[in-house]
Protein backbone atom coordinates (compact mmCIF):
# COMPACT_ATOMS: atom_id res chain seq x y z
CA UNK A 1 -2.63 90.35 -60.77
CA UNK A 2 -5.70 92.50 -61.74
CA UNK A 3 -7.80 89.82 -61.80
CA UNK A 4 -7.12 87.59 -59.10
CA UNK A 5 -7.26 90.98 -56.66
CA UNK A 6 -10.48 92.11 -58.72
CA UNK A 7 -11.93 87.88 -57.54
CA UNK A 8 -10.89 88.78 -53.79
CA UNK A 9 -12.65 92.13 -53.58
CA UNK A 10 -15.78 90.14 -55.17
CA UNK A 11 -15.36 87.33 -53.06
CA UNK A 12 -14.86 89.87 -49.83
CA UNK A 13 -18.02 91.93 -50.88
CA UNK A 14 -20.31 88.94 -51.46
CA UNK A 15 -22.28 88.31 -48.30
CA UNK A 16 -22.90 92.49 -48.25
CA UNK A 17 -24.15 91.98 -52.05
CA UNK A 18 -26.33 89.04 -51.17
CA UNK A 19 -28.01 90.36 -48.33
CA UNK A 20 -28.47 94.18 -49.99
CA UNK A 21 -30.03 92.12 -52.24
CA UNK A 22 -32.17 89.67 -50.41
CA UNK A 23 -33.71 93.19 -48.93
CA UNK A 24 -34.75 94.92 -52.09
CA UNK A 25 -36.81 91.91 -53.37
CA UNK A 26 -38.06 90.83 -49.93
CA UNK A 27 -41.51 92.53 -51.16
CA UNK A 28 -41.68 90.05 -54.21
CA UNK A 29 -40.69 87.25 -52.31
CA UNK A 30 -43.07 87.51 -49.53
CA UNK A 31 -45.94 87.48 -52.39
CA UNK A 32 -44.23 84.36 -54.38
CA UNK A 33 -44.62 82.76 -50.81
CA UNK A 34 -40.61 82.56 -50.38
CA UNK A 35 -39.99 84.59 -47.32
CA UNK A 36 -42.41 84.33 -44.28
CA UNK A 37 -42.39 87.87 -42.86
CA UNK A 38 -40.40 91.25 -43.88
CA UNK A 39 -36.49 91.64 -42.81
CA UNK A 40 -36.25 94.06 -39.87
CA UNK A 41 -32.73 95.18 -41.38
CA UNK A 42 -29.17 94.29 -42.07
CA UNK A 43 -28.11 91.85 -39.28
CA UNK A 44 -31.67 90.29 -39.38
CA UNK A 45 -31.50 89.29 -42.90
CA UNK A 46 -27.69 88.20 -42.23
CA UNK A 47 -29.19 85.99 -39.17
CA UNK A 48 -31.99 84.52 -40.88
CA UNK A 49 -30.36 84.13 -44.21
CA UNK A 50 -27.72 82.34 -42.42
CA UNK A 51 -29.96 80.10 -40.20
CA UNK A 52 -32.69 78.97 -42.93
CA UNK A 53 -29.90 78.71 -46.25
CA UNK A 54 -26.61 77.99 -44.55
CA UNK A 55 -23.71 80.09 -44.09
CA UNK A 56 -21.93 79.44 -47.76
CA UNK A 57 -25.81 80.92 -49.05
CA UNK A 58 -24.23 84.69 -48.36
CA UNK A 59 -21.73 83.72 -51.36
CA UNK A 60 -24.23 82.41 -53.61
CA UNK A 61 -23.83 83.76 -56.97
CA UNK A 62 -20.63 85.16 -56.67
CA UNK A 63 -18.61 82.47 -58.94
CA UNK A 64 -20.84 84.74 -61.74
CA UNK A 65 -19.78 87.76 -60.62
CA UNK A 66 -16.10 87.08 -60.47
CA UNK A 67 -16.48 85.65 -63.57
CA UNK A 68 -18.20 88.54 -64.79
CA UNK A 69 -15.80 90.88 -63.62
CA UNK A 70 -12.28 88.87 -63.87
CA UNK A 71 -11.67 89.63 -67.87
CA UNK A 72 -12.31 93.60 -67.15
CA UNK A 73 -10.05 94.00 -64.90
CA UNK A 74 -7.55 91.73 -66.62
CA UNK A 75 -7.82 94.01 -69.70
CA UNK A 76 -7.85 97.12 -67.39
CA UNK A 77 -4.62 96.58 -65.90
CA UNK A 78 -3.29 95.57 -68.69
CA UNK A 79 -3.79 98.17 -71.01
CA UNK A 80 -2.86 100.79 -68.08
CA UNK A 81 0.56 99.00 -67.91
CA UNK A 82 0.81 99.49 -71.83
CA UNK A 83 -0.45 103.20 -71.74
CA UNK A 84 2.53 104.19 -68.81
CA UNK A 85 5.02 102.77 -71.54
């Protein structure tokens, strides 16, 4: 249960993640010749993100993070279910 609820909260989160991200390295994009101009903020890189990459773009990467992040919280819950015994 720990896991597949840990996936959803991932999975939820994603476009947020992707787009915080797509931010912070806008700088090194723009010199590798990726990105064409600066992000003016949030709903700008959402937009554009969205209109150059494709809507399933905002979830790219996340099968590694739920991957990532699925055992942990697997082991989590189930060692706090031992521990209340």
């Amino acid at each position: 249960m720990g896991g597949v609820s840990a996936a959803v909260s991932k999975t939820a989160a994603a476009p947020i993640e992707r787009v915080k991200l797509l931010i912070q390295n806008q700088d090194e994009m723009i010199k590798a010749g990726r990105l064409s101009e600066p992000y003016k903020g949030i709903g700008d890189c959402f937009s554009r993100t969205m209109k150059d990459e494709g809507m399933m773009s905002l979830w790219r990467g996340n099968t590694a993070n739920v991957i990532r992040y699925f055992p942990t919280q697997v082991l989590f819950f189930f060692f706090a279910a031992f521990s209340s015994i």
